[in-house]
Protein backbone atom coordinates (compact mmCIF):
# COMPACT_ATOMS: atom_id res chain seq x y z
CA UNK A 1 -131.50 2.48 -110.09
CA UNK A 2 -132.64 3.08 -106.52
CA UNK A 3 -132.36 6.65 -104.94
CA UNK A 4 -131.90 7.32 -101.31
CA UNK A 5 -132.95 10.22 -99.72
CA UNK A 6 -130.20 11.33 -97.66
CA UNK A 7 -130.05 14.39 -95.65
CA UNK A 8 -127.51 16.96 -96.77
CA UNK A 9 -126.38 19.26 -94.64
CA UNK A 10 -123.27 21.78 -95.48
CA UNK A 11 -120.06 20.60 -94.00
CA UNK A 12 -119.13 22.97 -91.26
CA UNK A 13 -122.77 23.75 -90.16
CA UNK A 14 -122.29 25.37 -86.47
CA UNK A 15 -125.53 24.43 -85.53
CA UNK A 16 -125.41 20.40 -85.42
CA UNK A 17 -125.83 17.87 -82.70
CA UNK A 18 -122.70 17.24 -81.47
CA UNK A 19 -120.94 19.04 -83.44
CA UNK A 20 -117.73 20.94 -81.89
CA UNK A 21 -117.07 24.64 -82.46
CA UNK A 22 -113.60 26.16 -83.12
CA UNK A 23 -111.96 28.41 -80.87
CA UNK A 24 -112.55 31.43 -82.71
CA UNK A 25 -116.09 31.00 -82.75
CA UNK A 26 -116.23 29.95 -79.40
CA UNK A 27 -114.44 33.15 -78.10
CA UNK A 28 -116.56 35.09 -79.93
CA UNK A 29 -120.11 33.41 -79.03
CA UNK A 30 -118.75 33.82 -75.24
CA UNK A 31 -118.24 37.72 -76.15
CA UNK A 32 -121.37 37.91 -77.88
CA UNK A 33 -124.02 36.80 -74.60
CA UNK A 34 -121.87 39.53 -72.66
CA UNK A 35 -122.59 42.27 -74.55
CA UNK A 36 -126.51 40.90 -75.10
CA UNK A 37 -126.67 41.16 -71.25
CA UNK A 38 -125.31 44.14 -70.89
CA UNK A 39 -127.13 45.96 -73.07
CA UNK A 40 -130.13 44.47 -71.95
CA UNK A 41 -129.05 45.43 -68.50
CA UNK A 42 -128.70 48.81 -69.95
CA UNK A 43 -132.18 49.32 -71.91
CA UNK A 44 -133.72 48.31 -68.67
CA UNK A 45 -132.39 50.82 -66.29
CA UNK A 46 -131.20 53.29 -68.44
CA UNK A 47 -134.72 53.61 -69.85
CA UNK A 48 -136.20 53.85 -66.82
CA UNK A 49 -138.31 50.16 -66.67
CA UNK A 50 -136.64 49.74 -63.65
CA UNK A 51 -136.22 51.42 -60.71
CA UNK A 52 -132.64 52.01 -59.74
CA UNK A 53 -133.56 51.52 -56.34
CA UNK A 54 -133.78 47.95 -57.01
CA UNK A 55 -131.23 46.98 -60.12
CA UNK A 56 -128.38 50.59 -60.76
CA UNK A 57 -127.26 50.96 -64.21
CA UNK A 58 -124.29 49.95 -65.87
CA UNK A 59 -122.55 53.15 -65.36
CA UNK A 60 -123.70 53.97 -62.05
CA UNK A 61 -122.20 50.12 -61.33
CA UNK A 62 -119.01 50.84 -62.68
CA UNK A 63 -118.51 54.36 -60.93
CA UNK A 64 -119.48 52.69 -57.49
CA UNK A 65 -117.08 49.93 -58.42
CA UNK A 66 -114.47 53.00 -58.39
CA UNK A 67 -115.21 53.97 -55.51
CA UNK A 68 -114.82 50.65 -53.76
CA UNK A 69 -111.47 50.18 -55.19
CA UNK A 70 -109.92 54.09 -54.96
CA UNK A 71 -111.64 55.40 -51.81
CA UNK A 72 -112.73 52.21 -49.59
CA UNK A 73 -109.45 50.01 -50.38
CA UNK A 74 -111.75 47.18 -51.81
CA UNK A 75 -108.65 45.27 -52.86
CA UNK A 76 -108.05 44.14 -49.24
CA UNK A 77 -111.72 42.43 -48.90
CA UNK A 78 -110.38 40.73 -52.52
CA UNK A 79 -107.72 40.15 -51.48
CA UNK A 80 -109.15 38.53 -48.28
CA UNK A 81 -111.61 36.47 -49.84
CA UNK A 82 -108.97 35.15 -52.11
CA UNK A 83 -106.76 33.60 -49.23
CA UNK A 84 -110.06 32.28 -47.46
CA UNK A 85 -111.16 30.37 -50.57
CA UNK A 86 -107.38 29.29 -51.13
CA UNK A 87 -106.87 28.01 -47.76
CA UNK A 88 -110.27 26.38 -46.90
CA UNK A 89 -110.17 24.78 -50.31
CA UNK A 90 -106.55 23.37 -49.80
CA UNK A 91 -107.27 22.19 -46.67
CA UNK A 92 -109.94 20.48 -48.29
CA UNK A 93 -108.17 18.72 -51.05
CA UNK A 94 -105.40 17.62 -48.76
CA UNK A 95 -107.66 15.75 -46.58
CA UNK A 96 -109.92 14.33 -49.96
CA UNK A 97 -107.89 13.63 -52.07
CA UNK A 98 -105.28 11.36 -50.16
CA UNK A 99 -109.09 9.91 -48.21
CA UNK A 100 -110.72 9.05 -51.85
CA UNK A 101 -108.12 7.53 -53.57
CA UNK A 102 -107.97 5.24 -50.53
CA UNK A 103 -111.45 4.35 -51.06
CA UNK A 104 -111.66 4.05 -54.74
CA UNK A 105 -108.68 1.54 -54.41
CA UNK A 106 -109.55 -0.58 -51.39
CA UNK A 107 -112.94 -1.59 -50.70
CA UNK A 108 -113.00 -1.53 -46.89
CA UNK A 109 -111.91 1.51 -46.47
CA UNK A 110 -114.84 3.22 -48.89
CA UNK A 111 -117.20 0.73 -47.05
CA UNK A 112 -115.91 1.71 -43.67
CA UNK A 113 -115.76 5.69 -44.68
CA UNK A 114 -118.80 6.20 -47.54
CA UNK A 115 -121.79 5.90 -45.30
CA UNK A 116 -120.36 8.86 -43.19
CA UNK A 117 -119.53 10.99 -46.45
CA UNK A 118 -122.37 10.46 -48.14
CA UNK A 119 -124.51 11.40 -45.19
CA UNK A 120 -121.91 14.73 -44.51
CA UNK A 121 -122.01 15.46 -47.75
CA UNK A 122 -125.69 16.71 -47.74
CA UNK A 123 -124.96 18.78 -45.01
CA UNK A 124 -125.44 22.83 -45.72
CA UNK A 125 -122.24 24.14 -44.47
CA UNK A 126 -124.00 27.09 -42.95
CA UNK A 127 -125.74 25.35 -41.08
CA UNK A 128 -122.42 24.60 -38.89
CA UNK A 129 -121.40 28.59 -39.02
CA UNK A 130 -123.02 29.20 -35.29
CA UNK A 131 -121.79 26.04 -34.19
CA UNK A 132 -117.89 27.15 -36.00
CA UNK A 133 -118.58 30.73 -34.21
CA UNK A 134 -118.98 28.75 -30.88
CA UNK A 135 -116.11 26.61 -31.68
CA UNK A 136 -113.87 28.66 -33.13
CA UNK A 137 -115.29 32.82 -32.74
CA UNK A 138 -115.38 34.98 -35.58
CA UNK A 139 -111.63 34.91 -37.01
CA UNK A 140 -110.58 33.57 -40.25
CA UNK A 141 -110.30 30.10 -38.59
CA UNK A 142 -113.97 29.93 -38.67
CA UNK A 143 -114.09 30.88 -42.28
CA UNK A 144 -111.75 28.59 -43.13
CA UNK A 145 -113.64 25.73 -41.61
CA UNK A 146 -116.93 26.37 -43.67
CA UNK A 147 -115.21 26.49 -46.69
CA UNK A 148 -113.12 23.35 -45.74
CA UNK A 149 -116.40 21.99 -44.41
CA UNK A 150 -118.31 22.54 -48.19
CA UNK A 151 -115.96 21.09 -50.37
CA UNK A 152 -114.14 18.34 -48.35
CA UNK A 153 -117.17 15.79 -48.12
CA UNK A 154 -117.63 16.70 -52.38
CA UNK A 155 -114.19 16.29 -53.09
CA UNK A 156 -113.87 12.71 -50.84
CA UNK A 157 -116.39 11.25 -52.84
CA UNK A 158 -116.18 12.29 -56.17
CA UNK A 159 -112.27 11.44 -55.97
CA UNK A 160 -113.39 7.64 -54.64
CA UNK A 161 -115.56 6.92 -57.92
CA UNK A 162 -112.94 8.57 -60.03
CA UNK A 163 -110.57 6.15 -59.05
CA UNK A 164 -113.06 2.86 -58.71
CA UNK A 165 -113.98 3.42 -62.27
CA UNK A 166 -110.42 2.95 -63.31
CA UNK A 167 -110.24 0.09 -66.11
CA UNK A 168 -109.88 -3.27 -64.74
CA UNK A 169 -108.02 -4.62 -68.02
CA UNK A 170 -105.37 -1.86 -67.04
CA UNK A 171 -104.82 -3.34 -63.65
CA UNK A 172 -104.69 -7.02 -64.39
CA UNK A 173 -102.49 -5.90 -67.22
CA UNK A 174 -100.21 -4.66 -64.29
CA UNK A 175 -100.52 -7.59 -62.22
CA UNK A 176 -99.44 -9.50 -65.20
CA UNK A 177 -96.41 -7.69 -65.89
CA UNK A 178 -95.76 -8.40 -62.19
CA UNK A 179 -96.56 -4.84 -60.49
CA UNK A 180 -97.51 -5.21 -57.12
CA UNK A 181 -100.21 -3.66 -54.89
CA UNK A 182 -98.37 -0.34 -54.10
CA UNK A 183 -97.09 -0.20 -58.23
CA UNK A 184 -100.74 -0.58 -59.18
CA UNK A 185 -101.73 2.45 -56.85
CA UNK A 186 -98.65 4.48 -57.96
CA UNK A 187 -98.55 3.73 -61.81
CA UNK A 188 -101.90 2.60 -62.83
CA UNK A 189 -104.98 4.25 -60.61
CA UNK A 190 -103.38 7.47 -59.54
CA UNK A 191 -102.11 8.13 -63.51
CA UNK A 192 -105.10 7.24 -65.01
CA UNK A 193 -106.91 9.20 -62.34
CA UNK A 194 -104.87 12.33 -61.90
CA UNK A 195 -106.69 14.29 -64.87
CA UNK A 196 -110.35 13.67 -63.67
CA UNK A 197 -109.23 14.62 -60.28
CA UNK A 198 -107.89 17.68 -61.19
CA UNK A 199 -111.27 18.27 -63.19
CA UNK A 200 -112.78 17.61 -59.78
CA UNK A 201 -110.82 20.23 -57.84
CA UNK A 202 -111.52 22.50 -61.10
CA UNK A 203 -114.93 22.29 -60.25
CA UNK A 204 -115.10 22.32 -56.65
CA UNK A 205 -113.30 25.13 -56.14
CA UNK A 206 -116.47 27.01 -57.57
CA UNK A 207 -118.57 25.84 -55.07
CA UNK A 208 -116.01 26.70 -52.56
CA UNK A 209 -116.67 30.93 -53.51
CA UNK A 210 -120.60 30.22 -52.86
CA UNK A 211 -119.22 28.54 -49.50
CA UNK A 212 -116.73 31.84 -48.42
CA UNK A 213 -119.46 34.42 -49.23
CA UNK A 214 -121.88 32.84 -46.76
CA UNK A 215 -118.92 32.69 -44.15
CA UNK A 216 -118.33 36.41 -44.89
CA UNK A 217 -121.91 36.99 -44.19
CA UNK A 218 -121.74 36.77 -40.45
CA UNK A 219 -119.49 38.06 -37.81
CA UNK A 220 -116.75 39.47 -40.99
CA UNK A 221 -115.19 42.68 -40.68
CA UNK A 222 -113.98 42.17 -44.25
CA UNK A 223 -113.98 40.65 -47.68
CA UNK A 224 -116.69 40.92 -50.19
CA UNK A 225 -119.33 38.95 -48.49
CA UNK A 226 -118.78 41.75 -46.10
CA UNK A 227 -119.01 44.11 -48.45
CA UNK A 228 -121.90 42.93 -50.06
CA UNK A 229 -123.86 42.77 -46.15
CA UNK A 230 -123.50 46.54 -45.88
CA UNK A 231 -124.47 47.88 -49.41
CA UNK A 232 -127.43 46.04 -49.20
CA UNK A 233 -128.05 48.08 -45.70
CA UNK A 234 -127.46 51.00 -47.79
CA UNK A 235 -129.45 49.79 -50.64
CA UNK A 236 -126.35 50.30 -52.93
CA UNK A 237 -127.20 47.98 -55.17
CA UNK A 238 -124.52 49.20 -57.61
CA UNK A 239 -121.42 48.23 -55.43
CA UNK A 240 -123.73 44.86 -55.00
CA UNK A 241 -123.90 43.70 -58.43
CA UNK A 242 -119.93 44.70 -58.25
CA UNK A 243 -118.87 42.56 -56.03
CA UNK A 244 -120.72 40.18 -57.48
CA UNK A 245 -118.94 40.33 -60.94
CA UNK A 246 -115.86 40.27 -58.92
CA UNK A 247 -116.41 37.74 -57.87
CA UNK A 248 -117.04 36.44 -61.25
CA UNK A 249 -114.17 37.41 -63.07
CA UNK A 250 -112.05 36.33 -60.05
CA UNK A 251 -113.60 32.55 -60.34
CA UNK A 252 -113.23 32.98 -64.20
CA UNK A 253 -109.25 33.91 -63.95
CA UNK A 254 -109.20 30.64 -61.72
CA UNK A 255 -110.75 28.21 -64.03
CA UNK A 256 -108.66 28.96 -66.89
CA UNK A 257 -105.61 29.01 -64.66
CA UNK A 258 -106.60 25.44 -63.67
CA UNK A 259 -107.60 24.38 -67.10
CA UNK A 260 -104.19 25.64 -68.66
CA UNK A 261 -102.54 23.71 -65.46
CA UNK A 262 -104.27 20.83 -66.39
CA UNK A 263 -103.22 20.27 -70.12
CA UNK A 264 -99.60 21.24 -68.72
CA UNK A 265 -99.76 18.48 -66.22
CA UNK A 266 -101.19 15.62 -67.74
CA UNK A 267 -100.86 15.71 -71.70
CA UNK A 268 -101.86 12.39 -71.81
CA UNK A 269 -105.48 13.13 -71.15
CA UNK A 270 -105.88 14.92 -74.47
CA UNK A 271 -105.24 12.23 -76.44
């Protein structure tokens, strides 16, 4: 009789390549590194191994955080940073998105187009902000425009090799049942292409808050970029690391909104 030596391991292990993790345990893994920071966060400048002129305290965070909110009205900078990274990112995916799925689906338009985006696309958008203040002055029309400028070259291109990579058997499959050029666009590429896209625009919209803070940064009489520019004048480094998680939680609320919006939308992409 010949013996193998095979590796057991206990069905359910958590810890194995590949291996997926339930929700429960997901949920709570996600809840357990938030409480490891913070109390880490806490031993350090609550037991004085940092100076609080450089990193405040949980506590002295969250009273500062009241402050912003019941004394300075700090929901109108949210509140204004919100609409900025709503509208420049809009903006942004109506021009992409219509622009890439042209290019993923005919070839002379990406060849005509993709040299310019790819070159754009490695642009810093603040490096345009005094050219936008020259353009445009200070006003939310400026702000708009570097978040519009940040995400709109991304968006283009990742969209265009989204809908390139569509499977070929699934258009000649079309053509076969005798779809046309406009059916294939409308009931083969975009379909098969609508989840990853929204994926895309899941994704970019993140980049879009680093984009609206460094707009806020300059020539802002509001939002939390704003914000942020004159605690660190004041060295408040409490209402700092505030607006920072703010910002967080804000862009956290947004993914699972889009997420949930997603698996509403298109079902299909979960099978």
């Amino acid at each position: 009789m010949v013996h193998r030596n095979v590796d057991v391991q206990p069905q359910g292990a958590m810890f194995r390549p590949l291996e997926p993790v339930g929700t429960a345990a997901r949920i709570w893994l996600g809840i357990l590194f938030f409480v490891l920071f913070v109390a880490g966060w806490a031993w350090a400048t609550l037991g004085g191994y940092v100076s609080p002129t450089f990193l405040a305290d949980p506590l002295t965070m969250l009273n500062e955080g009241w402050q912003l909110l019941a004394v300075h009205g700090f929901l109108h900078d949210i509140g204004m940073t919100v609409w900025r990274v709503v509208g420049g990112f809009v903006l942004a995916a109506i021009v992409a998105v219509p622009l890439g799925v042209a290019m993923g689906t005919y070839k002379p338009v990406e060849a005509f187009f993709e040299p310019f985006v790819s070159f754009a696309r490695y642009l810093p958008a603040s490096a345009f902000i005094p050219l936008l203040i020259l353009w445009a002055g200070i006003g939310e029309t400026q702000k708009l425009l570097v978040i519009f400028i940040g995400a709109v070259f991304q968006l283009i291109l990742m969209v265009a090799v989204t809908v390139g990579n569509t499977r070929r058997d699934l258009v000649e499959a079309a053509y076969t049942l005798g779809s046309n050029d406009w059916g294939i666009v409308r009931r083969v590429l975009i379909p098969m292409s609508a989840p990853e896209i929204a994926e895309i625009l899941r994704l970019v919209l993140g980049w879009a808050w680093t984009y609206v803070i460094v707009a806020e940064l300059i020539g802002s009489s509001s939002g939390i970029g704003h914000m942020i520019t004159d605690s660190q004048a004041l060295l408040n480094t409490g209402q700092i690391i505030f607006g920072i998680i703010v910002i967080g939680v804000i862009g956290l609320i947004s993914d699972f909104l889009f997420k949930y919006a997603n698996r509403r939308l298109f079902p299909w992409s979960l099978a």
